[in-house]
PDB file of N, CA and C in Angstrom:
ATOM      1  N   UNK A   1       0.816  -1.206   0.000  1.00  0.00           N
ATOM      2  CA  UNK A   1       0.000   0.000   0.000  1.00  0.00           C
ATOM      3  C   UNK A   1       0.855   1.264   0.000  1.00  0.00           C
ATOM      4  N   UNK A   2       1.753   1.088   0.263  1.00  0.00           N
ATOM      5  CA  UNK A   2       3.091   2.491   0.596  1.00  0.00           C
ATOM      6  C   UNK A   2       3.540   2.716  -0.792  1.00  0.00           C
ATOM      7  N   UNK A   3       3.356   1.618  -1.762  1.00  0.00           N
ATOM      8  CA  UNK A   3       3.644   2.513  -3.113  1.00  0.00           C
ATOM      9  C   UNK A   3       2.042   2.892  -3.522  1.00  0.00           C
ATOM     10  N   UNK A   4       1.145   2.635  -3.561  1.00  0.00           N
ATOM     11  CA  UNK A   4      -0.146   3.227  -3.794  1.00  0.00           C
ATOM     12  C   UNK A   4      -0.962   4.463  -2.730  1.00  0.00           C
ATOM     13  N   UNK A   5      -0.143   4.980  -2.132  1.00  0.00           N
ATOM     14  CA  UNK A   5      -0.677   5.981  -1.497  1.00  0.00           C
ATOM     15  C   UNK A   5      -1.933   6.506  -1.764  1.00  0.00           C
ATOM     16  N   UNK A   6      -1.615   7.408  -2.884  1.00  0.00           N
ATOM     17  CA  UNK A   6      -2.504   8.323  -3.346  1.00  0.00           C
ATOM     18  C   UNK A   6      -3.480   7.764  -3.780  1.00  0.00           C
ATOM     19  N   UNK A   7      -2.998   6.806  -4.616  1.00  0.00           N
ATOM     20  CA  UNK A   7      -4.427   6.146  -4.930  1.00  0.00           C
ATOM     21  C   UNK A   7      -5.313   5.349  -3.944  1.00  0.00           C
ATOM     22  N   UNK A   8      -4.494   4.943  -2.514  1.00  0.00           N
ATOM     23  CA  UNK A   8      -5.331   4.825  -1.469  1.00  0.00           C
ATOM     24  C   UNK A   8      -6.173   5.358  -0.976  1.00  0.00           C
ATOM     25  N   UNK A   9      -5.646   6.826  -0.966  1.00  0.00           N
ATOM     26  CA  UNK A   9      -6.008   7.699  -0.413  1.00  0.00           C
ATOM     27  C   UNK A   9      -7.453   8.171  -0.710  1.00  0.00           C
ATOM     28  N   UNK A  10      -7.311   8.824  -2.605  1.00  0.00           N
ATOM     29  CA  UNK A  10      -8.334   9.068  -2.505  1.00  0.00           C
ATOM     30  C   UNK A  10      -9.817   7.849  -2.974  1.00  0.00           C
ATOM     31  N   UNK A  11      -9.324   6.424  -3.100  1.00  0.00           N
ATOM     32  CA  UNK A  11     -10.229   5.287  -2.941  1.00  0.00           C
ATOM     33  C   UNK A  11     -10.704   5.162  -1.329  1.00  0.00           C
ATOM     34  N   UNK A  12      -9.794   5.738  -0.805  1.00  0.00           N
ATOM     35  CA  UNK A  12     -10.902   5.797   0.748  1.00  0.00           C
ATOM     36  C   UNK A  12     -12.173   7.153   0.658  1.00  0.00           C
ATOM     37  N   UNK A  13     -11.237   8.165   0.356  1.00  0.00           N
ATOM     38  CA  UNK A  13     -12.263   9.406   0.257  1.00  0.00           C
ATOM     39  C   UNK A  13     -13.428   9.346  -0.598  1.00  0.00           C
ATOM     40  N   UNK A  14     -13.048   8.916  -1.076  1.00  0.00           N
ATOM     41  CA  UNK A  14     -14.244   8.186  -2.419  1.00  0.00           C
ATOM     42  C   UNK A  14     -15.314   7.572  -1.667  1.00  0.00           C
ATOM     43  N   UNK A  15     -14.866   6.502  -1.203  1.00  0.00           N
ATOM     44  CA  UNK A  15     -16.054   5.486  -0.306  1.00  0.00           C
ATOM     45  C   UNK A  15     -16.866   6.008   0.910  1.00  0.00           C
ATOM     46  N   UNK A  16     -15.857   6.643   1.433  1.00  0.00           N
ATOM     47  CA  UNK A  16     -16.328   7.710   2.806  1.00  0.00           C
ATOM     48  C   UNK A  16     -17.403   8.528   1.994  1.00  0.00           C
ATOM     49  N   UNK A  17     -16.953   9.428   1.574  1.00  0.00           N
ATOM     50  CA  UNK A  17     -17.899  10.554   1.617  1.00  0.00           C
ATOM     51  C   UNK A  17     -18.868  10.471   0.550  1.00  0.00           C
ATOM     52  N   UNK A  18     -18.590   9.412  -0.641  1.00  0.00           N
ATOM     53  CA  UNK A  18     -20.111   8.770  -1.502  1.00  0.00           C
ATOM     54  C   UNK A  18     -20.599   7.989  -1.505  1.00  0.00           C
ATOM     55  N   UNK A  19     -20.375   6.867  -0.506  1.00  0.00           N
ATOM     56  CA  UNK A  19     -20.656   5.509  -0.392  1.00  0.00           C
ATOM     57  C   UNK A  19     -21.476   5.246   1.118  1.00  0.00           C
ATOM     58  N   UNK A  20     -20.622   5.866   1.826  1.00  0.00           N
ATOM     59  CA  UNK A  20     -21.044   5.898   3.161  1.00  0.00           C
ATOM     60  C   UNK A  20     -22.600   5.720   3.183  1.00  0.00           C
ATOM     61  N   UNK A  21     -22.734   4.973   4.104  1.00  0.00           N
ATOM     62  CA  UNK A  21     -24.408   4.779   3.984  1.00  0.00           C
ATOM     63  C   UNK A  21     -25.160   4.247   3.499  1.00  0.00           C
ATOM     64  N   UNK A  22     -24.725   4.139   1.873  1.00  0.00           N
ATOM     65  CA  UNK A  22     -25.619   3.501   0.643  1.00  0.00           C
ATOM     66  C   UNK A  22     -25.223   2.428   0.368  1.00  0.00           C
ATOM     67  N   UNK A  23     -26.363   1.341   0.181  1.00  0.00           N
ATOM     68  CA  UNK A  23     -26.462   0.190   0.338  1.00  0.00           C
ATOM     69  C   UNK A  23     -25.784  -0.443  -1.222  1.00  0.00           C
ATOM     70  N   UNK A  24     -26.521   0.370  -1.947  1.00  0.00           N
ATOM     71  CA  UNK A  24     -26.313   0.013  -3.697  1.00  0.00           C
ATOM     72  C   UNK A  24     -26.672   0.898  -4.466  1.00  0.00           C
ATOM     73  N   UNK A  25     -26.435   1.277  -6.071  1.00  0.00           N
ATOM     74  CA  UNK A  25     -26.998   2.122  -7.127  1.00  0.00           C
ATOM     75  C   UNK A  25     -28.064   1.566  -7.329  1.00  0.00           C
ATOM     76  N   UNK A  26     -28.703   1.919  -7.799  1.00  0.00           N
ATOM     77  CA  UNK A  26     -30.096   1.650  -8.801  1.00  0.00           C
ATOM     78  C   UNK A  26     -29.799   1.070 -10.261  1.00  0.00           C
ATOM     79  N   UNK A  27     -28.568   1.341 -11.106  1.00  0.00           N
ATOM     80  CA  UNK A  27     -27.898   0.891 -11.823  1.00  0.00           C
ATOM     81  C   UNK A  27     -26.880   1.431 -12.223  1.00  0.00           C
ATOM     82  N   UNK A  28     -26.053   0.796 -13.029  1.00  0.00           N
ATOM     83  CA  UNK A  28     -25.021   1.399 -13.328  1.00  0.00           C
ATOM     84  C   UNK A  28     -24.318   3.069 -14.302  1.00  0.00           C
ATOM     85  N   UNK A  29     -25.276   3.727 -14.852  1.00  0.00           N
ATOM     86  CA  UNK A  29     -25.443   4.529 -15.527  1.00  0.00           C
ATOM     87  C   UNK A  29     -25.367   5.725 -14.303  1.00  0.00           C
ATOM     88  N   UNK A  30     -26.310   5.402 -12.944  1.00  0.00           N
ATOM     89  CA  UNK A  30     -26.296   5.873 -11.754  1.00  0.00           C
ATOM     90  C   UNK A  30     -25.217   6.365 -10.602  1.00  0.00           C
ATOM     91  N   UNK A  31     -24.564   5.245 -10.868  1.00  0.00           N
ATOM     92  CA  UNK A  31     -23.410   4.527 -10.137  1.00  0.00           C
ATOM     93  C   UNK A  31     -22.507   6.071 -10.880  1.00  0.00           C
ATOM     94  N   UNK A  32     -22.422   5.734 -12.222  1.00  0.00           N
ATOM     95  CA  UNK A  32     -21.297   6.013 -12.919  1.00  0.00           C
ATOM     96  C   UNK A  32     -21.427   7.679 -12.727  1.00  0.00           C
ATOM     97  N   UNK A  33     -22.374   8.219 -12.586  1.00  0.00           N
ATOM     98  CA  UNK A  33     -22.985   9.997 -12.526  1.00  0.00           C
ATOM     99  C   UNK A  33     -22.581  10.376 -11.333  1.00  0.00           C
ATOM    100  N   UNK A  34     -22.951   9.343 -10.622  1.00  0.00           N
ATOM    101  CA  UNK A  34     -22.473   9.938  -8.566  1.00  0.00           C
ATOM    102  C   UNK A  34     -20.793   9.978  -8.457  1.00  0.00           C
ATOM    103  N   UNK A  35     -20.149   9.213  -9.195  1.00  0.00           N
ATOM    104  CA  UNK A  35     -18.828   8.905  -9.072  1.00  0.00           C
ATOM    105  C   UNK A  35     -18.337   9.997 -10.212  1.00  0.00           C
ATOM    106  N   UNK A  36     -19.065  10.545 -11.053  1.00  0.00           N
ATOM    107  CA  UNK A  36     -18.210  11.348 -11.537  1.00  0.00           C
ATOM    108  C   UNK A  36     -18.276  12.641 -11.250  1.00  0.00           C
ATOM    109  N   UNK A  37     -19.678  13.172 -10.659  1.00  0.00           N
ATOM    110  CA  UNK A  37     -19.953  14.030  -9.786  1.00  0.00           C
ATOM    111  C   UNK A  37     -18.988  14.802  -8.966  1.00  0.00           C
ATOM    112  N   UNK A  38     -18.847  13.568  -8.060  1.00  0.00           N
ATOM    113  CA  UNK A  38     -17.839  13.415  -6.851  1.00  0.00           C
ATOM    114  C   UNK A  38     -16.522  13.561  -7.072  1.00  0.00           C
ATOM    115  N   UNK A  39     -15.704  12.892  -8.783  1.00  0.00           N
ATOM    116  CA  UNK A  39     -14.641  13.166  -8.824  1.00  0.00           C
ATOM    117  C   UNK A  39     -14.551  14.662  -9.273  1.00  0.00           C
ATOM    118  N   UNK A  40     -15.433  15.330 -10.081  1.00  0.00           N
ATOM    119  CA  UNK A  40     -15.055  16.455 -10.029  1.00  0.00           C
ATOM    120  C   UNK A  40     -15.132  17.344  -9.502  1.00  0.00           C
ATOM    121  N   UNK A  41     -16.298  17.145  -8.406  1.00  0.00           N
ATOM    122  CA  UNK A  41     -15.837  18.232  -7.065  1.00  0.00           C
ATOM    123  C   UNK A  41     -14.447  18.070  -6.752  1.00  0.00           C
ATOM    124  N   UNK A  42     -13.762  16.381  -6.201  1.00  0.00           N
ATOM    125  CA  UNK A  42     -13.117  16.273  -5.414  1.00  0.00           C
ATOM    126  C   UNK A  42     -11.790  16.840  -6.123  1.00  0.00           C
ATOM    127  N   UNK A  43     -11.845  17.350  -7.919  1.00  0.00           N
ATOM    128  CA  UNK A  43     -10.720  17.741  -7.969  1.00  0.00           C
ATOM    129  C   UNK A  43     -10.676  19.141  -8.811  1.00  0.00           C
ATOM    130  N   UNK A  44     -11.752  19.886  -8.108  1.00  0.00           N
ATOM    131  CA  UNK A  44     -12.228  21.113  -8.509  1.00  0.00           C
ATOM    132  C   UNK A  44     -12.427  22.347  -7.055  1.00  0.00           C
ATOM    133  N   UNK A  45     -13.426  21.251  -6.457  1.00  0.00           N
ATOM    134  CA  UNK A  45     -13.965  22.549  -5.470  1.00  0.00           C
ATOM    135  C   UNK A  45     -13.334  22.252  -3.824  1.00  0.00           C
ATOM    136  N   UNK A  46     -13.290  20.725  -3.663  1.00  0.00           N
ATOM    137  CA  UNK A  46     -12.937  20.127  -2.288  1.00  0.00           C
ATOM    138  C   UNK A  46     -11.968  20.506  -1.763  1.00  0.00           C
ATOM    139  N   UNK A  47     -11.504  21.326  -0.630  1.00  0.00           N
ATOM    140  CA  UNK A  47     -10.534  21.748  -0.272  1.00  0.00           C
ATOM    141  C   UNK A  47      -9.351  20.556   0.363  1.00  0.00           C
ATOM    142  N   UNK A  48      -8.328  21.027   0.078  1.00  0.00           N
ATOM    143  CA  UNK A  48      -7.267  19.893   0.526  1.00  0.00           C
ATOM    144  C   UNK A  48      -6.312  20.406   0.993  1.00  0.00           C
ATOM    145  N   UNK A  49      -5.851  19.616   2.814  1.00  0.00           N
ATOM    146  CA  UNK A  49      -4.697  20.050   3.241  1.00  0.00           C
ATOM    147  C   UNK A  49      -3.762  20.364   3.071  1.00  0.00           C
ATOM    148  N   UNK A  50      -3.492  19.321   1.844  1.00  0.00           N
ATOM    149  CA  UNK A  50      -1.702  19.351   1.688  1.00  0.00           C
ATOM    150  C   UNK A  50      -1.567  21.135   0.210  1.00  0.00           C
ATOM    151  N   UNK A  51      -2.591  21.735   0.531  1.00  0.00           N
ATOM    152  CA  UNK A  51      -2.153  22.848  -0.309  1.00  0.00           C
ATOM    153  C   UNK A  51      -3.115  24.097   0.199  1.00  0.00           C
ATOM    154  N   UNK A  52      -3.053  23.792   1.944  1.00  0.00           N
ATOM    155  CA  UNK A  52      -3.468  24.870   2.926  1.00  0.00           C
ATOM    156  C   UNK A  52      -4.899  24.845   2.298  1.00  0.00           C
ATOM    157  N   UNK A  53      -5.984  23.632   2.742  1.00  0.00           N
ATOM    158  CA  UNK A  53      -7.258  24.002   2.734  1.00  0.00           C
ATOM    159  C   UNK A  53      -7.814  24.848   1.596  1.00  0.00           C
ATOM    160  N   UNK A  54      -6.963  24.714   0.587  1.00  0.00           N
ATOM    161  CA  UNK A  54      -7.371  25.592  -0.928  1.00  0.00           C
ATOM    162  C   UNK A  54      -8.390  24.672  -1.572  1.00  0.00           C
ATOM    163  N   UNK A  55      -9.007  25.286  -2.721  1.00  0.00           N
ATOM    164  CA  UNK A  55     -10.117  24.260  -3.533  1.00  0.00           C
ATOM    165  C   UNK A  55      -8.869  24.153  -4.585  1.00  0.00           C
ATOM    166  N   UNK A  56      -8.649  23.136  -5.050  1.00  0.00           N
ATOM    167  CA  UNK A  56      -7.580  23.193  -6.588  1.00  0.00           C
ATOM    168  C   UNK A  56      -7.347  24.412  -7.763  1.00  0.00           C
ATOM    169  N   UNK A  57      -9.033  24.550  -7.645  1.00  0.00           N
ATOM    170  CA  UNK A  57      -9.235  25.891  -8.643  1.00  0.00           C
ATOM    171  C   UNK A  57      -8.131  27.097  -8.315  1.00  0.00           C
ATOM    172  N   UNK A  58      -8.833  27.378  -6.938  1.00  0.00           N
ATOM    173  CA  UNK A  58      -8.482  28.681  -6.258  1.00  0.00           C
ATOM    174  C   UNK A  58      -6.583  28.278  -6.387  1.00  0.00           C
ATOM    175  N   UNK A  59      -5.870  27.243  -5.316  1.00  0.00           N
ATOM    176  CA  UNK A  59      -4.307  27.179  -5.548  1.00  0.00           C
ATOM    177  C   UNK A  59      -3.755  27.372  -7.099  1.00  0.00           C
ATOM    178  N   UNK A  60      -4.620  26.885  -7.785  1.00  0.00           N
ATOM    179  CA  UNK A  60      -3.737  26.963  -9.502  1.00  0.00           C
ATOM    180  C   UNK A  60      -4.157  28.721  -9.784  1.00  0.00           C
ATOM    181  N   UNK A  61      -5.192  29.405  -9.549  1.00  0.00           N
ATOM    182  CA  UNK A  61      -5.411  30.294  -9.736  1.00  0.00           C
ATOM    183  C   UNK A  61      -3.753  31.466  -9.015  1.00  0.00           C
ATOM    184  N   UNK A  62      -3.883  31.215  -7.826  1.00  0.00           N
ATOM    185  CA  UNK A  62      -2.892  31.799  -7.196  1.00  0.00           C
ATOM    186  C   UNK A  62      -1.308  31.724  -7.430  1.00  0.00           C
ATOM    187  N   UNK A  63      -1.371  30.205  -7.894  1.00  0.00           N
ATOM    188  CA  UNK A  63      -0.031  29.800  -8.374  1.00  0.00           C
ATOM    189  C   UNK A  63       0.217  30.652  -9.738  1.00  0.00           C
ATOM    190  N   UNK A  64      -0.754  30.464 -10.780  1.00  0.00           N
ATOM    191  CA  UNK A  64      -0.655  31.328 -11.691  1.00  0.00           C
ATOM    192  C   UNK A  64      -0.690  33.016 -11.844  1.00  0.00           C
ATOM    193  N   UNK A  65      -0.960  33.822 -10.872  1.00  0.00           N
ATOM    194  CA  UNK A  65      -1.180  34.973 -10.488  1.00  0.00           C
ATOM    195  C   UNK A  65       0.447  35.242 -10.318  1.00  0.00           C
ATOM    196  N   UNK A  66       1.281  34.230  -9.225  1.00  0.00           N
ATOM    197  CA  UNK A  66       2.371  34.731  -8.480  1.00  0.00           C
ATOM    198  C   UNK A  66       3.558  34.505  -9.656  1.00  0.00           C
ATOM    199  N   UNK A  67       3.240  33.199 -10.473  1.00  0.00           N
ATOM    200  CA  UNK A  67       4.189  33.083 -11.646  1.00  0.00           C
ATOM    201  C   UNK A  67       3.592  34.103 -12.281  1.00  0.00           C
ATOM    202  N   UNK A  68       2.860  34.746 -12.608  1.00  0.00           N
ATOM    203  CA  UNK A  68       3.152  35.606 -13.858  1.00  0.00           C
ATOM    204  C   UNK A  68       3.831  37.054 -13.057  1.00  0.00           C
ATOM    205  N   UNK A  69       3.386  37.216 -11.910  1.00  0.00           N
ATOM    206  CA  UNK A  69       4.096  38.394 -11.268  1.00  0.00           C
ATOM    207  C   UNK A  69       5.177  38.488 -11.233  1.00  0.00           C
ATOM    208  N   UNK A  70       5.841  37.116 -10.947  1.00  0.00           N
ATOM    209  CA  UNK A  70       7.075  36.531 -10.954  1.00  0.00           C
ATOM    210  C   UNK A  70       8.198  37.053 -12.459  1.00  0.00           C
ATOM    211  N   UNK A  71       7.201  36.228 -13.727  1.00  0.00           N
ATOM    212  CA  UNK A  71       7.843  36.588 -14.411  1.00  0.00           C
ATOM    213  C   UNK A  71       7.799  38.382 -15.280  1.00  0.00           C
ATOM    214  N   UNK A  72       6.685  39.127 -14.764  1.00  0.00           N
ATOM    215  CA  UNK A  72       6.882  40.430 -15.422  1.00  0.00           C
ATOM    216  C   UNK A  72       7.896  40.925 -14.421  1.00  0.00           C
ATOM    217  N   UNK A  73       8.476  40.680 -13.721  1.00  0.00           N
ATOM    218  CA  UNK A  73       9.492  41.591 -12.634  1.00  0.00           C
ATOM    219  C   UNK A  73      10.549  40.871 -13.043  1.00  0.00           C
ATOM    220  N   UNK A  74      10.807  39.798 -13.538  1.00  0.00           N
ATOM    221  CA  UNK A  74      12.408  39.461 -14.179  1.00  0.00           C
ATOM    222  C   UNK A  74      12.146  40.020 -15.306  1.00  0.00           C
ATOM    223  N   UNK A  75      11.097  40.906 -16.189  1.00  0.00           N
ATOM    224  CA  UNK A  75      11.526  40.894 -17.819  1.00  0.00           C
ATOM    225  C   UNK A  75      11.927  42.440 -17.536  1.00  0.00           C
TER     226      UNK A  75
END
């Protein structure tokens, strides 16, 4: 599991926070909408520790703000 981290990681977060509770889909077409739902919150809006409680959006936003500041003050 120590080389699959991440992908541990977020296959737990996955189950936790869309699974939790629910017994089964209704079918698979179902299944497949909740899970993709979920992945793109989880890699859009969901805030995550390891980049100070930011949503992804917002850190790439900022990252890109400071590189371009970055680079008009070296030109």
């Amino acid at each position: 599991s120590a080389d699959n981290s991440l992908a541990e990681s977020f296959n737990a977060a996955l189950k936790r926070e869309l699974l939790q509770g629910a017994s089964a889909f209704p079918d698979q077409a179902t299944a497949y909408r909740a899970v993709f739902r979920w992945t793109n919150r989880y890699n859009t809006r969901r805030r995550h520790s390891a980049i100070g409680q930011l949503t992804p959006n917002s850190y790439e936003n900022t990252y890109a703000a400071a590189r371009s500041a970055t680079l008009t003050e070296a030109a």
